[in-house]
Protein backbone atom coordinates (compact mmCIF):
# COMPACT_ATOMS: atom_id res chain seq x y z
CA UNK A 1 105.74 -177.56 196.65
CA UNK A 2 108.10 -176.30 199.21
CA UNK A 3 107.27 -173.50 202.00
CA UNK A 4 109.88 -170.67 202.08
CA UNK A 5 111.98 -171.21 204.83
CA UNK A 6 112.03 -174.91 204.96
CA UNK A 7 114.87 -177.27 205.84
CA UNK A 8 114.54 -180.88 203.52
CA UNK A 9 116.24 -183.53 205.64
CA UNK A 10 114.42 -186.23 203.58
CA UNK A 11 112.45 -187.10 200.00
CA UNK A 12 109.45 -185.43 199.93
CA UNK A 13 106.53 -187.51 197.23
CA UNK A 14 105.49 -185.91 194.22
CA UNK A 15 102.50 -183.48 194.59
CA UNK A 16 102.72 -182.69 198.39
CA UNK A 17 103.09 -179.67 200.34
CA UNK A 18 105.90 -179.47 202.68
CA UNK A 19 107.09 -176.75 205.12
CA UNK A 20 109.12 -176.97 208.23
CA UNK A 21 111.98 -176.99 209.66
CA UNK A 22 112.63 -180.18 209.31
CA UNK A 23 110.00 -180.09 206.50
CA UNK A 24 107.32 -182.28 207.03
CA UNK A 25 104.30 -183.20 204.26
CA UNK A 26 101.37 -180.95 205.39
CA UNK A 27 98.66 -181.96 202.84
CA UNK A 28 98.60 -183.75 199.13
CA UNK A 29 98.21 -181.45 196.23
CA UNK A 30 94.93 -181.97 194.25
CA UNK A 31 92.93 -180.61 191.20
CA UNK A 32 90.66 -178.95 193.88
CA UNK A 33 94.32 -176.91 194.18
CA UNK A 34 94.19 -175.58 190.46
CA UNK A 35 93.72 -172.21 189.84
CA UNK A 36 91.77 -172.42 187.09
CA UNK A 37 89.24 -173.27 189.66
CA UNK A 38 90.00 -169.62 191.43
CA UNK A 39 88.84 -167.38 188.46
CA UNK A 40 88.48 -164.70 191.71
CA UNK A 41 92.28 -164.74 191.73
CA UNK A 42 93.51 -164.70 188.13
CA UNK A 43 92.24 -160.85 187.43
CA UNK A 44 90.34 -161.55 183.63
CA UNK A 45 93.38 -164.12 182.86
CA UNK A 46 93.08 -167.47 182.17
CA UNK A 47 94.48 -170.67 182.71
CA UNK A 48 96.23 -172.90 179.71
CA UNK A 49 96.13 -176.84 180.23
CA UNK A 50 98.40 -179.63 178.64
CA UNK A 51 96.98 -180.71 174.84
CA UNK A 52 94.43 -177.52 174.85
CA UNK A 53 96.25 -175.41 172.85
């Protein structure tokens, strides 16, 4: 993921958060990042995972 406003000068690795300008990795992303561990935030809706139909 990408912050609005960055400017990529170089790769950044898969599942990372990047902003900057020159973007710069801030944090890895992790399962802790999921939303469907935010029920709060998804307003009754719910969250559909790979193989769960």
């Amino acid at each position: 993921m990408i912050g609005a406003g960055s400017v990529v000068v170089r790769d950044i690795p898969p599942l990372s958060f990047a902003a900057g300008d020159p973007c710069r990795v801030i944090r890895t992303i992790t399962d802790k990042d999921s939303m469907a561990n935010k029920p709060e935030l998804l307003g009754g809706c719910s969250v559909m995972r790979p193989g769960r139909g």
